[in-house]
PDB file of N, CA and C in Angstrom:
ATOM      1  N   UNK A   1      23.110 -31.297 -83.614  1.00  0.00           N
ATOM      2  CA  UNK A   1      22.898 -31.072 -82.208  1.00  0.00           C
ATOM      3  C   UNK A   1      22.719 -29.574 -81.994  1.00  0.00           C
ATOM      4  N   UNK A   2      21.690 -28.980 -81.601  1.00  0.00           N
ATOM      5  CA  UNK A   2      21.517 -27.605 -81.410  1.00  0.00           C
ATOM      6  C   UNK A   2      21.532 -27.566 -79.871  1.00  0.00           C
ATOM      7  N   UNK A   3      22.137 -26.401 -79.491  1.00  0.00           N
ATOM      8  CA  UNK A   3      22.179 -26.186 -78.138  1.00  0.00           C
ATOM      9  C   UNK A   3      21.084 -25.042 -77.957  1.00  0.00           C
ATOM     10  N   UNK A   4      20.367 -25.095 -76.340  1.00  0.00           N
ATOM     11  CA  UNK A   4      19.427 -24.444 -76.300  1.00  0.00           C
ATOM     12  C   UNK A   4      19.783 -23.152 -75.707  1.00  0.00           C
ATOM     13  N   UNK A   5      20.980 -22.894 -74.720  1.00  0.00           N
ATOM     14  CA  UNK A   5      21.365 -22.207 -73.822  1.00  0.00           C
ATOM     15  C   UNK A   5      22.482 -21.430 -74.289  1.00  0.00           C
ATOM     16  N   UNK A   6      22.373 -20.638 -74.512  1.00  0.00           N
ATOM     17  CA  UNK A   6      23.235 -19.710 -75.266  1.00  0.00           C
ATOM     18  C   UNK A   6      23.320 -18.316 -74.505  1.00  0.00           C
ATOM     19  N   UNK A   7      25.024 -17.750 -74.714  1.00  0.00           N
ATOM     20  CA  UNK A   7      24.986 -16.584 -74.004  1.00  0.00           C
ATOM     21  C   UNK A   7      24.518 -15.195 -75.279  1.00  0.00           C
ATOM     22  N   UNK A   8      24.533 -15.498 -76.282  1.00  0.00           N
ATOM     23  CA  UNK A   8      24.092 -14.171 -77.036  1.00  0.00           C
ATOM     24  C   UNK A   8      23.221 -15.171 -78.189  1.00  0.00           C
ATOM     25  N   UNK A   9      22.404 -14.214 -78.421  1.00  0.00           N
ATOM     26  CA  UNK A   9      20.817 -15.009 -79.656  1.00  0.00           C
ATOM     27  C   UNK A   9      21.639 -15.143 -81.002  1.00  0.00           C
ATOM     28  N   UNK A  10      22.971 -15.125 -81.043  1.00  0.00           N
ATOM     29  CA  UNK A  10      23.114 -15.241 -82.472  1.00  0.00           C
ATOM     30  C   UNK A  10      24.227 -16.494 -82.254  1.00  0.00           C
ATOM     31  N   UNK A  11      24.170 -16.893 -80.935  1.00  0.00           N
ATOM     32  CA  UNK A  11      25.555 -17.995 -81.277  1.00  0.00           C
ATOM     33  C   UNK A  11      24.664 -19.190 -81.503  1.00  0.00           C
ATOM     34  N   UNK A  12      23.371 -19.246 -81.221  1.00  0.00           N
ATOM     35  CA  UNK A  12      22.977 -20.519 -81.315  1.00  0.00           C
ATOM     36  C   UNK A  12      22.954 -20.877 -82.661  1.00  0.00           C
ATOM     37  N   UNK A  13      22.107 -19.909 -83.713  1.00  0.00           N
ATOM     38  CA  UNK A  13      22.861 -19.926 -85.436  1.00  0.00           C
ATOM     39  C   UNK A  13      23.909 -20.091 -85.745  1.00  0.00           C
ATOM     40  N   UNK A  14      25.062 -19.649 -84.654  1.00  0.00           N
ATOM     41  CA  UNK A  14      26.525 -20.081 -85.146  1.00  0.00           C
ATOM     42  C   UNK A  14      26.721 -21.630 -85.416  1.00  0.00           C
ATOM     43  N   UNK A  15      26.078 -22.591 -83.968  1.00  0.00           N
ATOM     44  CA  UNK A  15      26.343 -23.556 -83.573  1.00  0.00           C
ATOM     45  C   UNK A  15      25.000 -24.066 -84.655  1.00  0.00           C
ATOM     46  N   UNK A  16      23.790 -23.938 -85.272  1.00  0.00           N
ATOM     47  CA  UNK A  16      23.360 -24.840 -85.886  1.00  0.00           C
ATOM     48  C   UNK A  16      23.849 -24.510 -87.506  1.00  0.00           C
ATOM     49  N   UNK A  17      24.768 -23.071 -87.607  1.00  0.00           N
ATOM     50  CA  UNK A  17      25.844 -23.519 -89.419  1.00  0.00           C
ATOM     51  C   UNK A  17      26.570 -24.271 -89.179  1.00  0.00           C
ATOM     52  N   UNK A  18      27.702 -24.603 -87.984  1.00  0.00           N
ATOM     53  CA  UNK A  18      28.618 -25.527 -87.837  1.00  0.00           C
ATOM     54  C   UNK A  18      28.249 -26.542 -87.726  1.00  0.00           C
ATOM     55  N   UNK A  19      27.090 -27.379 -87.299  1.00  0.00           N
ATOM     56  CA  UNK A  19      26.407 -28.374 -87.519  1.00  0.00           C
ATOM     57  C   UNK A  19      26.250 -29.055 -89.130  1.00  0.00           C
ATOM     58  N   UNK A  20      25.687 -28.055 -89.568  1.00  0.00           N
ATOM     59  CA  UNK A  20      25.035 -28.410 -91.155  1.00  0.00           C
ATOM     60  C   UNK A  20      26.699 -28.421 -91.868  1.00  0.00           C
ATOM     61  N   UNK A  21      27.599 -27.429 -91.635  1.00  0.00           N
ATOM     62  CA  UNK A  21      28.634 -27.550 -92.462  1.00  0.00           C
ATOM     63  C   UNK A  21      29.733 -29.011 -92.256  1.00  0.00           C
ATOM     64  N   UNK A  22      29.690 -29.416 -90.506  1.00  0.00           N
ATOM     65  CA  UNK A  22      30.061 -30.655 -90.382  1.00  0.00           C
ATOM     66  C   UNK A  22      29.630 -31.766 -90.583  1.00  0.00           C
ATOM     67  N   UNK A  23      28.097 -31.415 -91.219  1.00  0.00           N
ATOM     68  CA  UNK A  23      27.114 -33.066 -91.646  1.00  0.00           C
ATOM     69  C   UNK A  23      27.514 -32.822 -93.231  1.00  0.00           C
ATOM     70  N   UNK A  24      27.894 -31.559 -93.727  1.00  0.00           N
ATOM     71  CA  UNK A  24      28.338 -31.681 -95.280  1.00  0.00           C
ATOM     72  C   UNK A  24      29.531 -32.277 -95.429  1.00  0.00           C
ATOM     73  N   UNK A  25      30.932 -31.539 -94.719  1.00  0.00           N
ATOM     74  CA  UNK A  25      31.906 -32.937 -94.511  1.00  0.00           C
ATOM     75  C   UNK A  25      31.971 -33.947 -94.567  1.00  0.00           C
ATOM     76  N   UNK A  26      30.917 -34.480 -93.507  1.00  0.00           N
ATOM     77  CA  UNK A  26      30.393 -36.246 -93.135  1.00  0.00           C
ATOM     78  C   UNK A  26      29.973 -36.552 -94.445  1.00  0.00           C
ATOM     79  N   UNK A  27      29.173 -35.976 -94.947  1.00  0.00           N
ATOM     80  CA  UNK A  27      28.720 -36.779 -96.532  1.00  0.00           C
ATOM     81  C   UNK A  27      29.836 -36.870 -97.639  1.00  0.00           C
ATOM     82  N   UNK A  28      30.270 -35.738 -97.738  1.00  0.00           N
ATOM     83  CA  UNK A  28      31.277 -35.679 -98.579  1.00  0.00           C
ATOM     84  C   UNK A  28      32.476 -36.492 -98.454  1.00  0.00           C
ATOM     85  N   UNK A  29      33.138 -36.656 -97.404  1.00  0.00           N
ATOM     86  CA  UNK A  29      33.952 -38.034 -96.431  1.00  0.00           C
ATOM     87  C   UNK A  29      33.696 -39.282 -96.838  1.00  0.00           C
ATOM     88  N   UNK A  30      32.371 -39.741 -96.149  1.00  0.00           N
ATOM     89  CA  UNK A  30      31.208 -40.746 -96.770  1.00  0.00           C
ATOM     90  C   UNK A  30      31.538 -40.889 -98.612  1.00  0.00           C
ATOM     91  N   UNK A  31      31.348 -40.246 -98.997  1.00  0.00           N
ATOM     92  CA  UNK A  31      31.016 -40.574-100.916  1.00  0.00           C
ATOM     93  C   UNK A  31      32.636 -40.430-101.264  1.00  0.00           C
ATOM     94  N   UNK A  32      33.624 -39.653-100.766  1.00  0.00           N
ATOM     95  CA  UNK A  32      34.735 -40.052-100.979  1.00  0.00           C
ATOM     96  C   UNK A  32      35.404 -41.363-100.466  1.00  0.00           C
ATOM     97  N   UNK A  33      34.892 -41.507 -99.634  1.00  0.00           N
ATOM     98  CA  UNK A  33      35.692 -43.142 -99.144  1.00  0.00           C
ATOM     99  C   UNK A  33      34.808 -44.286 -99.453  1.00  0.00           C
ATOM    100  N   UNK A  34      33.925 -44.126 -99.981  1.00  0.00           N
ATOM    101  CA  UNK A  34      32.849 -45.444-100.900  1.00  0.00           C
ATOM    102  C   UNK A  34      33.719 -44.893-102.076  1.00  0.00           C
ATOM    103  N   UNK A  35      33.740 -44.053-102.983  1.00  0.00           N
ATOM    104  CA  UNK A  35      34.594 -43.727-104.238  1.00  0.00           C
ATOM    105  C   UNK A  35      36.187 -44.705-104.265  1.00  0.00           C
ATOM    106  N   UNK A  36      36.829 -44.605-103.408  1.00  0.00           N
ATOM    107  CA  UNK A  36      38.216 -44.716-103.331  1.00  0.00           C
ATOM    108  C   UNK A  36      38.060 -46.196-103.247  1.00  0.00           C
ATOM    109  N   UNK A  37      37.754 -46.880-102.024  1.00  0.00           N
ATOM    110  CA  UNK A  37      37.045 -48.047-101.994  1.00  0.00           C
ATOM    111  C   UNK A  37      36.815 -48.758-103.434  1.00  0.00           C
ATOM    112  N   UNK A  38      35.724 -48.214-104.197  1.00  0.00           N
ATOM    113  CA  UNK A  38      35.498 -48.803-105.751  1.00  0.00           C
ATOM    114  C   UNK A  38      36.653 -48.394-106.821  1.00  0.00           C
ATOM    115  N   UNK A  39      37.410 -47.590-106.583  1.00  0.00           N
ATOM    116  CA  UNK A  39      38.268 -47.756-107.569  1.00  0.00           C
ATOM    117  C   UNK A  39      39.748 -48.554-107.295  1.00  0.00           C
ATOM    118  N   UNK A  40      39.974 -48.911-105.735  1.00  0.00           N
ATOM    119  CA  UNK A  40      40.841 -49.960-105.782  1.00  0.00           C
ATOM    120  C   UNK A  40      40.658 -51.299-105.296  1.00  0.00           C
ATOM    121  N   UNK A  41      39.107 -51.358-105.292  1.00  0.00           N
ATOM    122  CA  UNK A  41      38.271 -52.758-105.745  1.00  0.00           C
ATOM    123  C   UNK A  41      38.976 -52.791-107.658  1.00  0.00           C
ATOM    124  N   UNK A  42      38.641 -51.983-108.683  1.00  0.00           N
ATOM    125  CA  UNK A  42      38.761 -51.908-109.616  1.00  0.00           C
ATOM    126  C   UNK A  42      40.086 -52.003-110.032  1.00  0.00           C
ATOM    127  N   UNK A  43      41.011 -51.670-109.780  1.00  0.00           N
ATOM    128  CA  UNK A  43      42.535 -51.614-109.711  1.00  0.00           C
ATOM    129  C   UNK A  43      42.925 -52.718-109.332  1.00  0.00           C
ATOM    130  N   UNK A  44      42.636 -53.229-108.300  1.00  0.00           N
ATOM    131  CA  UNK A  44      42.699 -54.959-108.068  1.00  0.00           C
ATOM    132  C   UNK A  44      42.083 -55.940-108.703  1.00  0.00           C
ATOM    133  N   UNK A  45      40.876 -55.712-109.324  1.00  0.00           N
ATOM    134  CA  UNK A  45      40.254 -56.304-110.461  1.00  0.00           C
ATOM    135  C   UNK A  45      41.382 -56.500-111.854  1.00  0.00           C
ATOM    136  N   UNK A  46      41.828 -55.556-111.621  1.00  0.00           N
ATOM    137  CA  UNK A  46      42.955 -55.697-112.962  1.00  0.00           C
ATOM    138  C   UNK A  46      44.017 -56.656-112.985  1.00  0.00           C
ATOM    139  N   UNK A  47      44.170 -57.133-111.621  1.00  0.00           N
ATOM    140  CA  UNK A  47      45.453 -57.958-111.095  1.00  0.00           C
ATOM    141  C   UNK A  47      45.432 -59.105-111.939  1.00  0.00           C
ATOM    142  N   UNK A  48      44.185 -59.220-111.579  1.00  0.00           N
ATOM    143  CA  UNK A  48      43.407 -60.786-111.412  1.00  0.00           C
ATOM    144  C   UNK A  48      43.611 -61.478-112.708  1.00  0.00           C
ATOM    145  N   UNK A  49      43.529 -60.659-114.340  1.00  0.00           N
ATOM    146  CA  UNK A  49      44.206 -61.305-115.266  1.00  0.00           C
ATOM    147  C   UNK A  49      45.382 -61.436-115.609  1.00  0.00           C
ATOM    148  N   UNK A  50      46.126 -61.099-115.018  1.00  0.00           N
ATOM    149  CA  UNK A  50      47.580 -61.212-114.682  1.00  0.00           C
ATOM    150  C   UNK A  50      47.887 -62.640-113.535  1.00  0.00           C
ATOM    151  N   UNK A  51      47.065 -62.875-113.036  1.00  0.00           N
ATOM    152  CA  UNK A  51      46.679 -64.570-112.059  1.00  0.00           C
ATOM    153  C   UNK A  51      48.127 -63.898-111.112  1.00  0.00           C
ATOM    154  N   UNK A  52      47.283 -62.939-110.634  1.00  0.00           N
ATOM    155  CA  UNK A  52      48.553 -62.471-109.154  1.00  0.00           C
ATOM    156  C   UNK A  52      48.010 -62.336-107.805  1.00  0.00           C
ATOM    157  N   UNK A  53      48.180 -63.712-107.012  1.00  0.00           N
ATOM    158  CA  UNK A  53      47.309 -64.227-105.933  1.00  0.00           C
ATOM    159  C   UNK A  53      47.427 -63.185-105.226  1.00  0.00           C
ATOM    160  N   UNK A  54      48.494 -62.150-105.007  1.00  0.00           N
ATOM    161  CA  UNK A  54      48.765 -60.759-104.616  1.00  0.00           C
ATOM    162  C   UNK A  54      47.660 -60.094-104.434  1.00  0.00           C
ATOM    163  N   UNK A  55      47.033 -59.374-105.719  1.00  0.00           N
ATOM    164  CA  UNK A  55      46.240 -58.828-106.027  1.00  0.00           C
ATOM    165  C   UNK A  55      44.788 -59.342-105.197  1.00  0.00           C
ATOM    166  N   UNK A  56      44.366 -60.093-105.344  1.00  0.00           N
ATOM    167  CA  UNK A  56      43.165 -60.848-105.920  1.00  0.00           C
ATOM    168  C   UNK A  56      43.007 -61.262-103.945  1.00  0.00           C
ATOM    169  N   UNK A  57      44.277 -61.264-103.383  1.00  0.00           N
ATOM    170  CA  UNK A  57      43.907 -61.626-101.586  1.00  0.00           C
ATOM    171  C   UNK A  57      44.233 -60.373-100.915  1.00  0.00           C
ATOM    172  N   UNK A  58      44.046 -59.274-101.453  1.00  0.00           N
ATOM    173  CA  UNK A  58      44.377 -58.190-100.823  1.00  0.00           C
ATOM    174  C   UNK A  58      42.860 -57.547-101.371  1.00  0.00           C
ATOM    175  N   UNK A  59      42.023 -57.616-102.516  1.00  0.00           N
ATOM    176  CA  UNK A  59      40.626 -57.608-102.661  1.00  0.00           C
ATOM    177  C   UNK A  59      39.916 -57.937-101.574  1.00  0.00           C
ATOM    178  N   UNK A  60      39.778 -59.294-101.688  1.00  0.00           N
ATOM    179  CA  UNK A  60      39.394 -59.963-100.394  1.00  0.00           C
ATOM    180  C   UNK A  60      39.828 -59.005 -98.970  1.00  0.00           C
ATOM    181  N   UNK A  61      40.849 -59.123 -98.871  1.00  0.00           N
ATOM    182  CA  UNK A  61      41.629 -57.996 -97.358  1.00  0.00           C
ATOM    183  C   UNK A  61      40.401 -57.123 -97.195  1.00  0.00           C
ATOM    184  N   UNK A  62      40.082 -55.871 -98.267  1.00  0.00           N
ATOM    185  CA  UNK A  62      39.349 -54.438 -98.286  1.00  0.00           C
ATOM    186  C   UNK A  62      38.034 -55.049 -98.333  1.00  0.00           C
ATOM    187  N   UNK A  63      37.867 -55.839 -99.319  1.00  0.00           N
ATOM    188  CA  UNK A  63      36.159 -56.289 -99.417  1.00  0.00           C
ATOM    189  C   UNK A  63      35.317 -56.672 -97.799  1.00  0.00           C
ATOM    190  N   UNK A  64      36.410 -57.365 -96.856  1.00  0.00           N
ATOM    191  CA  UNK A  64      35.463 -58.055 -95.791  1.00  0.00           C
ATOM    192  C   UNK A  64      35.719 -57.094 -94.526  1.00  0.00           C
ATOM    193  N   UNK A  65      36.621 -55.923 -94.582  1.00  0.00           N
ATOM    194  CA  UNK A  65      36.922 -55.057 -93.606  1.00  0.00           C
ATOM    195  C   UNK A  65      36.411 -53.640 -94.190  1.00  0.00           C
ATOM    196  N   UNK A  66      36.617 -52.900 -93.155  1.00  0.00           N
ATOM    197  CA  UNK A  66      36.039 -51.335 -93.455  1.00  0.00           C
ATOM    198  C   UNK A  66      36.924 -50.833 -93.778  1.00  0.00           C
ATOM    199  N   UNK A  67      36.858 -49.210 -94.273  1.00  0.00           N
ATOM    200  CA  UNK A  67      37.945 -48.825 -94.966  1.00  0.00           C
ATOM    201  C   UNK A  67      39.062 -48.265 -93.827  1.00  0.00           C
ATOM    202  N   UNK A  68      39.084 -48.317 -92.257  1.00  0.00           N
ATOM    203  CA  UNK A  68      39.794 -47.625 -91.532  1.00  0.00           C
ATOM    204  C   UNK A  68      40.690 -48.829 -91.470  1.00  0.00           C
ATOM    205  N   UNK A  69      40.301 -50.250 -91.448  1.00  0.00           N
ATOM    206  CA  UNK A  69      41.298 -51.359 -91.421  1.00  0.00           C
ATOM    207  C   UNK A  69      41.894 -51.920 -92.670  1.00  0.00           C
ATOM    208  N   UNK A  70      42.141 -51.079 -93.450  1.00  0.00           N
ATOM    209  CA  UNK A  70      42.464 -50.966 -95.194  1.00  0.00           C
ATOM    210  C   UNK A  70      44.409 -51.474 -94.650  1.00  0.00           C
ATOM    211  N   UNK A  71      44.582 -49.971 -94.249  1.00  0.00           N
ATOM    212  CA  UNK A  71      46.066 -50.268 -93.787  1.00  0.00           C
ATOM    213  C   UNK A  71      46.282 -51.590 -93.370  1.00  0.00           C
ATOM    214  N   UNK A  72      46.020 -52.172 -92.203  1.00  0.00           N
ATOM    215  CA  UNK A  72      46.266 -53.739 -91.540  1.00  0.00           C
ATOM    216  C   UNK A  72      45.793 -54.467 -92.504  1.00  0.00           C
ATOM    217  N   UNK A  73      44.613 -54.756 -93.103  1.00  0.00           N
ATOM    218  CA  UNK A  73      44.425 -55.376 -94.229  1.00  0.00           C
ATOM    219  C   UNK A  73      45.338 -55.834 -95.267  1.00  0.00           C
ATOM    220  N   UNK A  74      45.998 -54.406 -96.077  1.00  0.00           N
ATOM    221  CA  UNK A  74      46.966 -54.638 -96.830  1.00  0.00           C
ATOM    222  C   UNK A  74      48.325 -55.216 -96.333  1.00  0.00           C
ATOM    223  N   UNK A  75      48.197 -54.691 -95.359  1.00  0.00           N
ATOM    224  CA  UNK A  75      49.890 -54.890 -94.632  1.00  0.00           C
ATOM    225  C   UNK A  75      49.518 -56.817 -94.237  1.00  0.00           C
ATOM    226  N   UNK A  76      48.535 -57.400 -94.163  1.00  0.00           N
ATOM    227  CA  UNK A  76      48.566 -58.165 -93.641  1.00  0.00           C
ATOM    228  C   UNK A  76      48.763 -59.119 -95.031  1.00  0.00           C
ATOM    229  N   UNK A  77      47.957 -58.395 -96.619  1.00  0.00           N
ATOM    230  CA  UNK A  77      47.865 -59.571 -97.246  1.00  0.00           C
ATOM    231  C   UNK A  77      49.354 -59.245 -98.256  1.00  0.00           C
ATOM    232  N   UNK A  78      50.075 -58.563 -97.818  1.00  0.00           N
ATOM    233  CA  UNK A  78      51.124 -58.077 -98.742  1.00  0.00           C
ATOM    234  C   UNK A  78      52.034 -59.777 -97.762  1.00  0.00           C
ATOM    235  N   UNK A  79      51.911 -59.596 -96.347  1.00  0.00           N
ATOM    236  CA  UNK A  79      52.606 -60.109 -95.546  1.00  0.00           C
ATOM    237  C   UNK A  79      52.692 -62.029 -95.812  1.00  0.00           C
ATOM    238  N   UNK A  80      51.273 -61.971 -96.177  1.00  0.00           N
ATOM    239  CA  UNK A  80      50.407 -63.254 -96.334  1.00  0.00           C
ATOM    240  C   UNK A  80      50.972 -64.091 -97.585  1.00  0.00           C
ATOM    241  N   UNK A  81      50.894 -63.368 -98.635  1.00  0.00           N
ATOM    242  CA  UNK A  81      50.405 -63.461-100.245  1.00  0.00           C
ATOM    243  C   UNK A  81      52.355 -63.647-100.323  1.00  0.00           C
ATOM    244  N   UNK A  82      53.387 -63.296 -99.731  1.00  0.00           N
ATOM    245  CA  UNK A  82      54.746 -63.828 -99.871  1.00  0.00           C
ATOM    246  C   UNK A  82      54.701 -65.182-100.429  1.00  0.00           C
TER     247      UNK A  82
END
């Protein structure tokens, strides 16, 4: 988002680095939480030969929700899977 109206010619460069440096965040955010995501998809994959309905419905939990409903997810299949 660049702003057009600026009180001095150099803040508007301020406001389009803080832009680019907060869309680098966003990506980096992004590829860290797809990362984390696949490795305790993978970690729960491990359950599964161990036949620990635990494991294996708390997959399911993360697989069909996003990662902000991870928490309720788990809490729900820890709650469930008793």
């Amino acid at each position: 988002m660049k702003l057009l109206f600026t009180a001095s010619p150099g803040k508007s460069q301020v406001m389009e680095q803080n832009d680019k440096e907060n869309s680098i965040l966003r990506n980096k955010f992004t590829h860290l939480t797809i990362h984390f995501k696949s490795l305790l998809n993978n970690f729960l994959f491990s359950f599964k030969d161990c036949n620990m309905i635990m494991g294996t419905r708390l997959l399911y939990e993360i697989s069909n929700h996003t990662l902000p409903f991870c928490t309720k997810s788990i809490t729900f299949a820890l709650l469930s899977s008793g």
